[in-house]
PDB file of N, CA and C in Angstrom:
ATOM      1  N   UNK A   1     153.158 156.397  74.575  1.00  0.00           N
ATOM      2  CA  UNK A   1     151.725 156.161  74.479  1.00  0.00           C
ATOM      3  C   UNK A   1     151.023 156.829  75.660  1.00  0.00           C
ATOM      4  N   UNK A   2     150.009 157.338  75.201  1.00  0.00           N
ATOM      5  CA  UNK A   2     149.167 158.456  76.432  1.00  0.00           C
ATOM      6  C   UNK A   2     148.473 157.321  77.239  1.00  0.00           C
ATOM      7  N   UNK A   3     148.456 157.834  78.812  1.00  0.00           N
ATOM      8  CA  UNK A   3     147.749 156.670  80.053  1.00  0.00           C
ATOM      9  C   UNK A   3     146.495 156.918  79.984  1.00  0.00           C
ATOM     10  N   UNK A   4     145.728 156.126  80.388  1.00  0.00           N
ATOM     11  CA  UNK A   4     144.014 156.043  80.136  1.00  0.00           C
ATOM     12  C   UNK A   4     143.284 156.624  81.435  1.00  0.00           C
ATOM     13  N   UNK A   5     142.683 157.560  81.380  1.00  0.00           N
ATOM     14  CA  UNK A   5     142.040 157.448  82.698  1.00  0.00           C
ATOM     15  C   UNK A   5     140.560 157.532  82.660  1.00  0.00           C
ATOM     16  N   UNK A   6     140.170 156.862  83.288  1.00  0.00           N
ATOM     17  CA  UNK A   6     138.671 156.866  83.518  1.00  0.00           C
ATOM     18  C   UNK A   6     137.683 157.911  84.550  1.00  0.00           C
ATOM     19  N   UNK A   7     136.784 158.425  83.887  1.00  0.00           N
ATOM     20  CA  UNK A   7     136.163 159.414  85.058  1.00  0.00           C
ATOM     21  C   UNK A   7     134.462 159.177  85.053  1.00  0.00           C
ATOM     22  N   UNK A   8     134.440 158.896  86.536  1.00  0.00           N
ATOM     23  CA  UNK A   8     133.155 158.549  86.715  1.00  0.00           C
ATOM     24  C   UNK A   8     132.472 159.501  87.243  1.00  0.00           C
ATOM     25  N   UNK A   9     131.421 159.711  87.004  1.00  0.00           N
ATOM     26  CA  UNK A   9     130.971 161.103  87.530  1.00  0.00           C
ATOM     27  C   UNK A   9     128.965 161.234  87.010  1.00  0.00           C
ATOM     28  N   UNK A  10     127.948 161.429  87.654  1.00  0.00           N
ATOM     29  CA  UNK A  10     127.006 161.630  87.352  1.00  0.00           C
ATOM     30  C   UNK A  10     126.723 163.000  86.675  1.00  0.00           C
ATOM     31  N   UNK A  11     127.706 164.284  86.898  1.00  0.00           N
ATOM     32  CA  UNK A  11     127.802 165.289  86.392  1.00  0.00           C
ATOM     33  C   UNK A  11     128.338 165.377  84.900  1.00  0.00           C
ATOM     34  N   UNK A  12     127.692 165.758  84.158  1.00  0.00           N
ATOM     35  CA  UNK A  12     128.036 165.473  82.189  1.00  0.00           C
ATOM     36  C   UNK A  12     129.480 167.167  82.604  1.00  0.00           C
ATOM     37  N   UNK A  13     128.796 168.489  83.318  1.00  0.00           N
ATOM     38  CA  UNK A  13     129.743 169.597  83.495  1.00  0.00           C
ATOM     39  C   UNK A  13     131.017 168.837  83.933  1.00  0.00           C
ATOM     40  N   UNK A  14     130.485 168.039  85.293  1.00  0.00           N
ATOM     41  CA  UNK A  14     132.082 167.539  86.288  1.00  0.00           C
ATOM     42  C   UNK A  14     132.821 166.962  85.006  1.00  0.00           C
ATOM     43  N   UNK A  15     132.459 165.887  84.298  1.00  0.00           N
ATOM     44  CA  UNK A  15     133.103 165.066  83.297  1.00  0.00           C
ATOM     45  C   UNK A  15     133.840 165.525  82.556  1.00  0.00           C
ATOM     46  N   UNK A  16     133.413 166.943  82.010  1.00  0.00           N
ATOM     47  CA  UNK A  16     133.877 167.464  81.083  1.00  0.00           C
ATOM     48  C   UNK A  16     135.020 168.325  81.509  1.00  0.00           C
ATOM     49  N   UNK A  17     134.578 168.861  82.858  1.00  0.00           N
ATOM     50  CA  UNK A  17     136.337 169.821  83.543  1.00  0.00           C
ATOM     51  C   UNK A  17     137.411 168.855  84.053  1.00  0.00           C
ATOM     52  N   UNK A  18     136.848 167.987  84.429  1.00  0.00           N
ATOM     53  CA  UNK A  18     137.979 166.617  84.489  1.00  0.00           C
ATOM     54  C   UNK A  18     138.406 166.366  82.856  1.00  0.00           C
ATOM     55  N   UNK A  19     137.783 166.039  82.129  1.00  0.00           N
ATOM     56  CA  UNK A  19     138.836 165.450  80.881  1.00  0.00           C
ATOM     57  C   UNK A  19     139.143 166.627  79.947  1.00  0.00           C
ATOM     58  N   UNK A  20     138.578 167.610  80.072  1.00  0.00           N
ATOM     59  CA  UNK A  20     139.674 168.842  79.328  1.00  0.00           C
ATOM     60  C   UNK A  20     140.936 168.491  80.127  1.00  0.00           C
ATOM     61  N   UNK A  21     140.795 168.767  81.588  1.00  0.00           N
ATOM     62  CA  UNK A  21     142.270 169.207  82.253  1.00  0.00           C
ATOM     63  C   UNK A  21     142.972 167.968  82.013  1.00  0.00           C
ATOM     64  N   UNK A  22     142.923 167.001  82.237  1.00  0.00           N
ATOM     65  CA  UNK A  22     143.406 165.360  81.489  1.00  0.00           C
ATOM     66  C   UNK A  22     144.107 165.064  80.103  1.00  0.00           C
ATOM     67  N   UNK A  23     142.646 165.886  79.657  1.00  0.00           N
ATOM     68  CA  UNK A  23     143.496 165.657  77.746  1.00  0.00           C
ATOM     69  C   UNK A  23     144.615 166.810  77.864  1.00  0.00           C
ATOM     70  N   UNK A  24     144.587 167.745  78.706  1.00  0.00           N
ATOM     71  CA  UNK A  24     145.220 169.018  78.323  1.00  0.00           C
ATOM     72  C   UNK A  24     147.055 168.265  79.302  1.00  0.00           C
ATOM     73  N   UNK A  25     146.755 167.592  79.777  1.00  0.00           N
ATOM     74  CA  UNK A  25     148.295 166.976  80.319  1.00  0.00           C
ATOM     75  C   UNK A  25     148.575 165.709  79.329  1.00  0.00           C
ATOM     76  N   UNK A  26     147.639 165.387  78.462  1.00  0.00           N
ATOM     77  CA  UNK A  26     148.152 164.430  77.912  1.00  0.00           C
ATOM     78  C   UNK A  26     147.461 162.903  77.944  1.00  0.00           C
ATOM     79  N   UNK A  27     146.479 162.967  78.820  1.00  0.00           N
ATOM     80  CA  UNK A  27     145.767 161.710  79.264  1.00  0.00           C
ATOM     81  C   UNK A  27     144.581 161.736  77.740  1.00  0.00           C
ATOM     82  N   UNK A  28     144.310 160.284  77.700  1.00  0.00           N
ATOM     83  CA  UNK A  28     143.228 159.726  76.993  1.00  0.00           C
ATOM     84  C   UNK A  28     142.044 159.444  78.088  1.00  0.00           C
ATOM     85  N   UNK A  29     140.841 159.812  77.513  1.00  0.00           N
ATOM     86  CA  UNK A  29     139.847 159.772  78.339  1.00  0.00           C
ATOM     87  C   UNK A  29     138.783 159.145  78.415  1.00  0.00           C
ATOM     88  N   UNK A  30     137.976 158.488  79.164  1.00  0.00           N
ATOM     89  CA  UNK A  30     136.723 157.300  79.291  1.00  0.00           C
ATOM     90  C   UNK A  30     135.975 157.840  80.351  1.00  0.00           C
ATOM     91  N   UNK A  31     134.969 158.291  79.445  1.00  0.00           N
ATOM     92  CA  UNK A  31     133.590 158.815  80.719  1.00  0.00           C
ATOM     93  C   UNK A  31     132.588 157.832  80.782  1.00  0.00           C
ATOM     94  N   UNK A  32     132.164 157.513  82.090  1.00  0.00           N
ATOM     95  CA  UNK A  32     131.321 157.001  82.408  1.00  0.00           C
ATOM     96  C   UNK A  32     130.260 157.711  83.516  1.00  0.00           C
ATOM     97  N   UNK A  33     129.225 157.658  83.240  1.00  0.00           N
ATOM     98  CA  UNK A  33     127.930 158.225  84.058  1.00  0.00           C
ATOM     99  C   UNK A  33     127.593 158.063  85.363  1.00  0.00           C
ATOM    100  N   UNK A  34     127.787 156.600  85.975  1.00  0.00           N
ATOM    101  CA  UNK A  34     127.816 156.243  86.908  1.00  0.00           C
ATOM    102  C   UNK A  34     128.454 154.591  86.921  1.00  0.00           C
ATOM    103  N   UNK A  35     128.411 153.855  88.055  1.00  0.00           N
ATOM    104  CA  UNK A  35     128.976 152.657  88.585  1.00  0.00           C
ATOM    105  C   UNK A  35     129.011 151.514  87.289  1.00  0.00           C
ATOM    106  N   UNK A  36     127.718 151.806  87.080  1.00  0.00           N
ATOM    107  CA  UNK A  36     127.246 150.170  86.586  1.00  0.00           C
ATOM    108  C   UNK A  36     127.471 151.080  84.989  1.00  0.00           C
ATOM    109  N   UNK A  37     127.605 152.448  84.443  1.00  0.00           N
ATOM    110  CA  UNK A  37     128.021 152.779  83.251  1.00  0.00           C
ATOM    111  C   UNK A  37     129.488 151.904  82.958  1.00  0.00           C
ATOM    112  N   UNK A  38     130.290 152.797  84.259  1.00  0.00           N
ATOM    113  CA  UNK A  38     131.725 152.281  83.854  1.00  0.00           C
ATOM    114  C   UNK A  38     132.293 150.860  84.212  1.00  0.00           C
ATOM    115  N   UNK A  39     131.575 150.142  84.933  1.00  0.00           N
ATOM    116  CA  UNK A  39     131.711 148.784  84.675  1.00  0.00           C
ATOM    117  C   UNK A  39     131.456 148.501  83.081  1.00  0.00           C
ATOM    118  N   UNK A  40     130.824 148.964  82.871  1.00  0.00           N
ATOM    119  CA  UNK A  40     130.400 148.277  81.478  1.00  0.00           C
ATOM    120  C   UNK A  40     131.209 148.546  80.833  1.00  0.00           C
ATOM    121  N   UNK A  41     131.933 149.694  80.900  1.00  0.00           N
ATOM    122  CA  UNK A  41     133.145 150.319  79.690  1.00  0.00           C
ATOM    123  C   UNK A  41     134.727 149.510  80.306  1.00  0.00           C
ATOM    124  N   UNK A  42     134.543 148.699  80.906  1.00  0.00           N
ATOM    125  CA  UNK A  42     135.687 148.517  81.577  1.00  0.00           C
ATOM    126  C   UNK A  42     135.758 146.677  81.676  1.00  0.00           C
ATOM    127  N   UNK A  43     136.386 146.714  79.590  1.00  0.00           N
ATOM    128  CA  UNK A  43     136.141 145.489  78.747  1.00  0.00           C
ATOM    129  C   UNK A  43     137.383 145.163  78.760  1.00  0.00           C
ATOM    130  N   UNK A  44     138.218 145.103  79.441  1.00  0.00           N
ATOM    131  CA  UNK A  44     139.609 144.588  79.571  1.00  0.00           C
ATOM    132  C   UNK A  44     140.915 145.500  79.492  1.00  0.00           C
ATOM    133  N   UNK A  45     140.248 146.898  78.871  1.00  0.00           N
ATOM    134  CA  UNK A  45     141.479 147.712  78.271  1.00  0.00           C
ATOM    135  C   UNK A  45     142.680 148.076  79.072  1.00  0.00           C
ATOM    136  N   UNK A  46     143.952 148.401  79.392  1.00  0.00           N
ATOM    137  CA  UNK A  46     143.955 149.019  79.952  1.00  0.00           C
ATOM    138  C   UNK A  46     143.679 150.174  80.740  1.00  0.00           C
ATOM    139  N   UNK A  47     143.155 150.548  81.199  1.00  0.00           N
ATOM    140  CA  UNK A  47     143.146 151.714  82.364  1.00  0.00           C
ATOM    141  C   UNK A  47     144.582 152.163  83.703  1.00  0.00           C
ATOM    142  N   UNK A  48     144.690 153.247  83.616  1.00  0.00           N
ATOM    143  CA  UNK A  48     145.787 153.424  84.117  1.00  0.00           C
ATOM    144  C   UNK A  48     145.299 153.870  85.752  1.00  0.00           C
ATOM    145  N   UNK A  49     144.248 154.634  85.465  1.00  0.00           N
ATOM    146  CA  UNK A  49     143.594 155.360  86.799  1.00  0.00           C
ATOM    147  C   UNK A  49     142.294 155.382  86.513  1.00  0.00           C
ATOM    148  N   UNK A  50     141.396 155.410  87.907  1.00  0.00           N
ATOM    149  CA  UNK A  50     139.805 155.919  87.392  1.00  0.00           C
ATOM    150  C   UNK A  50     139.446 157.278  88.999  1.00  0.00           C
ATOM    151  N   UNK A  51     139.392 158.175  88.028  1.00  0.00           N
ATOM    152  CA  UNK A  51     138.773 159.069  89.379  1.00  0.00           C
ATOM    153  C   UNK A  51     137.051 159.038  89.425  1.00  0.00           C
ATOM    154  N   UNK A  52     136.438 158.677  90.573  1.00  0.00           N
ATOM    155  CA  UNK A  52     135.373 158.629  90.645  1.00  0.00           C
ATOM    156  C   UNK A  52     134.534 159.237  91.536  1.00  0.00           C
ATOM    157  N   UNK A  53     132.932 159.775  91.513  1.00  0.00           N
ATOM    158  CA  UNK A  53     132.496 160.604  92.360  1.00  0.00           C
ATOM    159  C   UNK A  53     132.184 159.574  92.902  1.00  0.00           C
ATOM    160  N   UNK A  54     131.629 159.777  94.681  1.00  0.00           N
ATOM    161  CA  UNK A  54     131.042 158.535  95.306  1.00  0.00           C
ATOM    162  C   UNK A  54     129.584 158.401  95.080  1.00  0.00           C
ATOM    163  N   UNK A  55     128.630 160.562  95.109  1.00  0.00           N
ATOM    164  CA  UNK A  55     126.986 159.685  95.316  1.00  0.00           C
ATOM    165  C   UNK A  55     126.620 160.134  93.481  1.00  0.00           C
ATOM    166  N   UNK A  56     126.291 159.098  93.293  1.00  0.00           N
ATOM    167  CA  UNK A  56     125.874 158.799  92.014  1.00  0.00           C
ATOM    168  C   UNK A  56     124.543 158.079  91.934  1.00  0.00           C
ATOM    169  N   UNK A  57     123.747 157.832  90.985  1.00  0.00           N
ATOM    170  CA  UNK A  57     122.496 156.940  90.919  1.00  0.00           C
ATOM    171  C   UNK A  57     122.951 155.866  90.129  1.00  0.00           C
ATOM    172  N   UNK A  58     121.985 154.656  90.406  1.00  0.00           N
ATOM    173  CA  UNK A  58     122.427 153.035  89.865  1.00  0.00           C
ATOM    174  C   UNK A  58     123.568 152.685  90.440  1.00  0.00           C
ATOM    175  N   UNK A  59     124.280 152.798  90.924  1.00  0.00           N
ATOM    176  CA  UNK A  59     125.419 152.715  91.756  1.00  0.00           C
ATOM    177  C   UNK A  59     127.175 153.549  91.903  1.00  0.00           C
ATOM    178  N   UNK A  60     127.460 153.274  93.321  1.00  0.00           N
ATOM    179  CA  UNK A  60     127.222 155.022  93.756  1.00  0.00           C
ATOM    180  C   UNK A  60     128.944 154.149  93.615  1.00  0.00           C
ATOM    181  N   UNK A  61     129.996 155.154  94.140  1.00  0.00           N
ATOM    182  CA  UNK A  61     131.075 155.062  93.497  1.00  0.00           C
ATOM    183  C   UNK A  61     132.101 154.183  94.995  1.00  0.00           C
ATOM    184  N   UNK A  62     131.540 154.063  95.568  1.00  0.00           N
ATOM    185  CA  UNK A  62     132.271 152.999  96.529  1.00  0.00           C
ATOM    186  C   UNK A  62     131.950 151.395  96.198  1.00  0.00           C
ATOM    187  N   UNK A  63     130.663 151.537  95.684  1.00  0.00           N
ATOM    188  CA  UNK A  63     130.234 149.980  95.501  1.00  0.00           C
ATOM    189  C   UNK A  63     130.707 149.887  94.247  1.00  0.00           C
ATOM    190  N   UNK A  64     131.039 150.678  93.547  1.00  0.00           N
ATOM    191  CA  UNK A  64     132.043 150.446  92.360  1.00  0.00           C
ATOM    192  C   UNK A  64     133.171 150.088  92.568  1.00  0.00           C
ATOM    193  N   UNK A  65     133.954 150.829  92.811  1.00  0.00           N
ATOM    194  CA  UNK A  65     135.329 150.651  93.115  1.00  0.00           C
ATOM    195  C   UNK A  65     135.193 149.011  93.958  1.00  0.00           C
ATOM    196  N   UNK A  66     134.721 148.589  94.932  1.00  0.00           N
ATOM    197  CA  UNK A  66     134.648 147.404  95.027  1.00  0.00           C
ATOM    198  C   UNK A  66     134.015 146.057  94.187  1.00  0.00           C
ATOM    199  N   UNK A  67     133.157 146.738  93.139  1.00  0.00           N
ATOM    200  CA  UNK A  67     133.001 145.954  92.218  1.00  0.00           C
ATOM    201  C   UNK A  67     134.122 145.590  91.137  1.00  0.00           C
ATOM    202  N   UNK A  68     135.126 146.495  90.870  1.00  0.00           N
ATOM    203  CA  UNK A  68     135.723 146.990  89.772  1.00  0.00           C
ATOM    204  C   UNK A  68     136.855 145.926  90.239  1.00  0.00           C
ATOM    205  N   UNK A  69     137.338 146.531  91.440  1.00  0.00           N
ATOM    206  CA  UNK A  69     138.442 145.580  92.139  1.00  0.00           C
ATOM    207  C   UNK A  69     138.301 144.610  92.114  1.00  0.00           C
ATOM    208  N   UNK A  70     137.252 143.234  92.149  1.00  0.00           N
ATOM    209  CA  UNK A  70     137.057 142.162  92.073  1.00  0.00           C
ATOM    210  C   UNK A  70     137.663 141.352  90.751  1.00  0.00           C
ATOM    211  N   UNK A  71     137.676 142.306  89.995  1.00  0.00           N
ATOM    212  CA  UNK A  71     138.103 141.961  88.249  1.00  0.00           C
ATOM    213  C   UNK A  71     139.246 142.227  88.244  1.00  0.00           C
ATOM    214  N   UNK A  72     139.924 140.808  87.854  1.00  0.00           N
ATOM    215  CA  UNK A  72     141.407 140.773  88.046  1.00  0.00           C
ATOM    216  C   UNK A  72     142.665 141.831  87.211  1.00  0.00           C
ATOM    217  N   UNK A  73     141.865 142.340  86.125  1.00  0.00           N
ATOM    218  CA  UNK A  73     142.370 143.243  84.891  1.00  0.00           C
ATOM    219  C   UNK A  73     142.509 144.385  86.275  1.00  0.00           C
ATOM    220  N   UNK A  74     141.802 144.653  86.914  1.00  0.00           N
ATOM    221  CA  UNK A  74     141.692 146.270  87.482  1.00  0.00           C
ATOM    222  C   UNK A  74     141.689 146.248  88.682  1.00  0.00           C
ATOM    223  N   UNK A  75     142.272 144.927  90.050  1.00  0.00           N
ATOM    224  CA  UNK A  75     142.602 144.687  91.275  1.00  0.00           C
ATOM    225  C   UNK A  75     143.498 145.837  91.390  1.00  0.00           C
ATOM    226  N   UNK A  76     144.995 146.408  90.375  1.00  0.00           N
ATOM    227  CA  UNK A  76     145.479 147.018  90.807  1.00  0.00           C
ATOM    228  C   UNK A  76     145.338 148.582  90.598  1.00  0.00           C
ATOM    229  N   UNK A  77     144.575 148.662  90.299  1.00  0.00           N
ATOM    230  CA  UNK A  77     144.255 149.923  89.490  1.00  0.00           C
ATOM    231  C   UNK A  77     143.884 150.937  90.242  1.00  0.00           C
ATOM    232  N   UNK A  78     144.435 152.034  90.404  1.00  0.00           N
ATOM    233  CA  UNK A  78     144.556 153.151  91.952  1.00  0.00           C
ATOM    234  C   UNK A  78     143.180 154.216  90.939  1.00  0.00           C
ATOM    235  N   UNK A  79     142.820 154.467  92.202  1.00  0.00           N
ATOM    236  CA  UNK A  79     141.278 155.071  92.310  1.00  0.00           C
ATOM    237  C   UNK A  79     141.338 156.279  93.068  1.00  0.00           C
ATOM    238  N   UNK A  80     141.059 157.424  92.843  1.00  0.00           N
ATOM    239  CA  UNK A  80     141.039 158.655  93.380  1.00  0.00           C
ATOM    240  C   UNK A  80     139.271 159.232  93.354  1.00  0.00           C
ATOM    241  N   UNK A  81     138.977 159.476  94.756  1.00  0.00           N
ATOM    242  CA  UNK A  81     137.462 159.806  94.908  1.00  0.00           C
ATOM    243  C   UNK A  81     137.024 161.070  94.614  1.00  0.00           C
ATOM    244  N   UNK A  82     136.596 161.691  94.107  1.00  0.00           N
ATOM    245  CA  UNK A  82     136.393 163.052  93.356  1.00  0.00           C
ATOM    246  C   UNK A  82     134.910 163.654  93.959  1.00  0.00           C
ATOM    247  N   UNK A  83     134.693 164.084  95.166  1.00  0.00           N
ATOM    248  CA  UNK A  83     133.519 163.975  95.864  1.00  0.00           C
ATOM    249  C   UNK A  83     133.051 165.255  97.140  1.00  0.00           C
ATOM    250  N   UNK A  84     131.646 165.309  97.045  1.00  0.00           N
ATOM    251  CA  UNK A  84     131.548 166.321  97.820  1.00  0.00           C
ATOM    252  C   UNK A  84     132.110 166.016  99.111  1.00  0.00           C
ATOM    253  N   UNK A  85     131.860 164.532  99.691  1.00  0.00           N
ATOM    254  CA  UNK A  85     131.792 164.080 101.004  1.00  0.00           C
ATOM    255  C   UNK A  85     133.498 164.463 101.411  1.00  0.00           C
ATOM    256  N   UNK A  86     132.738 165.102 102.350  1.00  0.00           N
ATOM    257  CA  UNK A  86     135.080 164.582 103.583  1.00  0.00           C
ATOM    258  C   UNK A  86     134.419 165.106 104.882  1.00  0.00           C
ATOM    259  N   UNK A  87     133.635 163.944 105.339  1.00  0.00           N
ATOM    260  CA  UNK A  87     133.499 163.311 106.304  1.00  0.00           C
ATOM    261  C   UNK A  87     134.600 162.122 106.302  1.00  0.00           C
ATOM    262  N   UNK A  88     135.211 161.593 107.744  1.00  0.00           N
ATOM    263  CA  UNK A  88     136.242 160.641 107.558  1.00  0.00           C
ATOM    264  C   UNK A  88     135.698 159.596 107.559  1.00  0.00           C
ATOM    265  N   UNK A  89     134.315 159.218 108.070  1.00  0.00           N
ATOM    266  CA  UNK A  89     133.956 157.858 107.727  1.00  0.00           C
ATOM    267  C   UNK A  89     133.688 157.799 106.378  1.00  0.00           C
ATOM    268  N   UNK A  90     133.708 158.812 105.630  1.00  0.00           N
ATOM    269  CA  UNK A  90     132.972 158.221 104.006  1.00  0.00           C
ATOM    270  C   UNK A  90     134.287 158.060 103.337  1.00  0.00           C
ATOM    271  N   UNK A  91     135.383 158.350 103.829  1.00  0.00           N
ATOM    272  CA  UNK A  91     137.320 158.285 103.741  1.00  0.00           C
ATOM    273  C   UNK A  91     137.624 157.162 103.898  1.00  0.00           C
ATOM    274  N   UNK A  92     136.740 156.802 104.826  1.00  0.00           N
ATOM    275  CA  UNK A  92     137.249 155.500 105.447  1.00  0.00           C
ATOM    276  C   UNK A  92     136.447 153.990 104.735  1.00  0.00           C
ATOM    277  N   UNK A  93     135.865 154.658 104.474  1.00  0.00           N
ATOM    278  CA  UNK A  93     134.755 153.151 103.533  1.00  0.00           C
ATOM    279  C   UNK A  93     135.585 153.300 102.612  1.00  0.00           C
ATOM    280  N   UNK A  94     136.029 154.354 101.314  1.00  0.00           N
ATOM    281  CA  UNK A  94     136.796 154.687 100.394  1.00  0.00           C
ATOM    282  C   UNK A  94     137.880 153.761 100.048  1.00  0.00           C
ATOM    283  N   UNK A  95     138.820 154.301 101.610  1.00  0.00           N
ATOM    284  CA  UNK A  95     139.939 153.754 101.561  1.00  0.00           C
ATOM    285  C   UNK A  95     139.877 152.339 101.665  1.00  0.00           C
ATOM    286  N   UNK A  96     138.885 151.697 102.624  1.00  0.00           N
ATOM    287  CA  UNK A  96     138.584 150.338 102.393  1.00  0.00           C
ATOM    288  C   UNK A  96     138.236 149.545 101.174  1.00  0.00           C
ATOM    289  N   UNK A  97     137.472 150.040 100.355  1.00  0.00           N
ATOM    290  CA  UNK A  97     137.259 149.717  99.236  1.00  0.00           C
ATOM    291  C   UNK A  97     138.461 150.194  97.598  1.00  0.00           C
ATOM    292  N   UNK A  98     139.192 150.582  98.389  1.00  0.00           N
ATOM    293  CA  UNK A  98     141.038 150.313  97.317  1.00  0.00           C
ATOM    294  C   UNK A  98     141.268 152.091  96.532  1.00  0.00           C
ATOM    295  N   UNK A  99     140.054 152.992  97.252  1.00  0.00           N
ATOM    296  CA  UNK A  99     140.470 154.255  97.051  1.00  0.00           C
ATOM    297  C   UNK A  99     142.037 155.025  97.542  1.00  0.00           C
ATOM    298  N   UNK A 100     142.733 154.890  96.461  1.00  0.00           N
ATOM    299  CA  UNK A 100     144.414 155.947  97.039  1.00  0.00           C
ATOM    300  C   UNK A 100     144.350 157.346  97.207  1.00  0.00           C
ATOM    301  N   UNK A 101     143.408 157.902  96.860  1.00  0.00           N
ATOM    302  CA  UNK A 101     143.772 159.651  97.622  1.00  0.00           C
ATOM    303  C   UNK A 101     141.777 160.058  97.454  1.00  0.00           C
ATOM    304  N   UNK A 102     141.575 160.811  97.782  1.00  0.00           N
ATOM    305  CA  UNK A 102     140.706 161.777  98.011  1.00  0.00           C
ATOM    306  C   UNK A 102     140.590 163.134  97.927  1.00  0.00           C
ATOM    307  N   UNK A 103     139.865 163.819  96.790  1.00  0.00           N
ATOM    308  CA  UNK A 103     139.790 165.131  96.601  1.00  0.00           C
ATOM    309  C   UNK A 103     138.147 165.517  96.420  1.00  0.00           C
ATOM    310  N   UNK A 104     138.261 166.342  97.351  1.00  0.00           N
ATOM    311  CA  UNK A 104     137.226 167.223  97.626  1.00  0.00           C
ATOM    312  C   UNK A 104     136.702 168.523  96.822  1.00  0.00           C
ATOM    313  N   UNK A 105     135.344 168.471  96.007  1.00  0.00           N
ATOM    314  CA  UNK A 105     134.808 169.483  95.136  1.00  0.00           C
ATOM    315  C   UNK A 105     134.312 170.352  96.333  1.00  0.00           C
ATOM    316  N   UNK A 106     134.251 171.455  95.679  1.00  0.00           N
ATOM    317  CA  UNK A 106     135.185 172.304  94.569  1.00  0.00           C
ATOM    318  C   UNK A 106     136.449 172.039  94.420  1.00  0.00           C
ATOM    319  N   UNK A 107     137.345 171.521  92.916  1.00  0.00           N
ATOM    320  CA  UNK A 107     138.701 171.602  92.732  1.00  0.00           C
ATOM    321  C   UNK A 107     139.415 172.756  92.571  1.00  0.00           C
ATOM    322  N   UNK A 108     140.592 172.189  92.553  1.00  0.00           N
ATOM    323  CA  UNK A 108     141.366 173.026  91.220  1.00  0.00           C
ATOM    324  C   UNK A 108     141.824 172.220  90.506  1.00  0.00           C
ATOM    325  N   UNK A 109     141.799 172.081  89.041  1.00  0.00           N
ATOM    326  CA  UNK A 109     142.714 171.067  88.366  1.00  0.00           C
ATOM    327  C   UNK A 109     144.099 170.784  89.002  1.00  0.00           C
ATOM    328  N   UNK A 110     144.762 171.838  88.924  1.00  0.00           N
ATOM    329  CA  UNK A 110     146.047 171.954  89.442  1.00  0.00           C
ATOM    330  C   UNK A 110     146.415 170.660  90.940  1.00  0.00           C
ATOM    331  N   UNK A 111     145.705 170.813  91.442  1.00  0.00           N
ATOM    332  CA  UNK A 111     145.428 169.867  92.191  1.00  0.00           C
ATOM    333  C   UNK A 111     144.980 168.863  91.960  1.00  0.00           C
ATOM    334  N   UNK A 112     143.987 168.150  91.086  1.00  0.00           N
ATOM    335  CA  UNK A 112     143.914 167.211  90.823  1.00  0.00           C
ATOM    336  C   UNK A 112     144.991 166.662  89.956  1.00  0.00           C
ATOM    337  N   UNK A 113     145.545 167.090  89.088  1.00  0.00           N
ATOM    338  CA  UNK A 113     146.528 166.713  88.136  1.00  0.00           C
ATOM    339  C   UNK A 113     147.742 166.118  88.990  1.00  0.00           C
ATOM    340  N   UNK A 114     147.990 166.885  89.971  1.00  0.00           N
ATOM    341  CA  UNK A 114     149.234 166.573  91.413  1.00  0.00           C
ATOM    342  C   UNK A 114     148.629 165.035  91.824  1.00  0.00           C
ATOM    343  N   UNK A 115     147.194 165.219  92.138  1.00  0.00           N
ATOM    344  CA  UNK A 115     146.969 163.569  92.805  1.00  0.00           C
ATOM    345  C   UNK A 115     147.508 163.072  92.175  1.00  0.00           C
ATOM    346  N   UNK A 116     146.809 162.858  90.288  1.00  0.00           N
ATOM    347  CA  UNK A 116     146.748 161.978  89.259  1.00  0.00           C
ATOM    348  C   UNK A 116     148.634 161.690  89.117  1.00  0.00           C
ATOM    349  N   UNK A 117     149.156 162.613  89.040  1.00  0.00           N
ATOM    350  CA  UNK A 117     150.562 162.774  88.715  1.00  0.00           C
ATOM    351  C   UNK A 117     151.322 161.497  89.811  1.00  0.00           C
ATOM    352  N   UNK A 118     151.189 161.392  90.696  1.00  0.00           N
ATOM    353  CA  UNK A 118     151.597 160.718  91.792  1.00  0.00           C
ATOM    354  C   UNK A 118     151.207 159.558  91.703  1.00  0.00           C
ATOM    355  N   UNK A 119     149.672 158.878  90.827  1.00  0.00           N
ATOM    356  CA  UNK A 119     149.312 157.542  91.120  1.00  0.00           C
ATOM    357  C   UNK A 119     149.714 157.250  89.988  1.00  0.00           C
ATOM    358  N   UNK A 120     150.147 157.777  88.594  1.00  0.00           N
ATOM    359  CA  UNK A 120     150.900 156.805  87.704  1.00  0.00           C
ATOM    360  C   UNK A 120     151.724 157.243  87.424  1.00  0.00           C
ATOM    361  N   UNK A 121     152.194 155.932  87.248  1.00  0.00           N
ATOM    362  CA  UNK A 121     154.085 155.915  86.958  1.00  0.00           C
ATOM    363  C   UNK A 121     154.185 155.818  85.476  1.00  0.00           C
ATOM    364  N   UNK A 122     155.121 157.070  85.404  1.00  0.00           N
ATOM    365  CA  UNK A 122     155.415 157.394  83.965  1.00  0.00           C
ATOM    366  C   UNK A 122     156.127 155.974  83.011  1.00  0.00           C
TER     367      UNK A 122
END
């Protein structure tokens, strides 16, 4: 059965080069617009991963990820930040708020797929 991943992103372009390269390894995909979008999409299902941008509008992707975490379905659920910022304090709120890796736009899939590859277990 294919793993779920979720991609949060205010960019409809970003969304879409994230879940080609996703569907194209095999992942099933859940876009959400911003914070309070993908809270809403995030009705119990499993989710395997959610990569998320941090500055977003309606809420931005750190106060997500700490919202998200609060909900016992998705406490464990590893989070990869998909974001212009790498400044280390905005790393560091991240990582505080239950973010496991950090990748910096401009990508390469290839690279993102390596994060993603590493936070779920086959």
């Amino acid at each position: 059965m294919a793993k779920t991943i979720m991609v949060v992103d205010d960019s409809a372009s970003l969304r879409q080069v994230v879940g080609i390269a996703l569907k194209g390894a095999g992942y099933d995909v859940i876009e959400a617009c911003d914070g309070k979008d993908a809270l809403a999409k995030l009705t119990g299902q499993k989710v395997h991963l959610v990569i998320s941008d941090v500055n977003m509008p309606n809420m931005d992707g750190i106060s997500f990820v700490k919202a998200m975490k609060q909900n016992a379905a998705y406490k464990f659920t590893p989070v990869i930040m998909l974001t212009t910022e790498a400044g280390e304090a905005k790393k560091g709120e991240g990582q505080a708020a239950g973010a496991k890796a950090w990748v910096v736009k401009p990508f390469q899939p290839p690279q993102m797929l390596s994060a993603v590859s590493k936070l779920i277990m086959p």
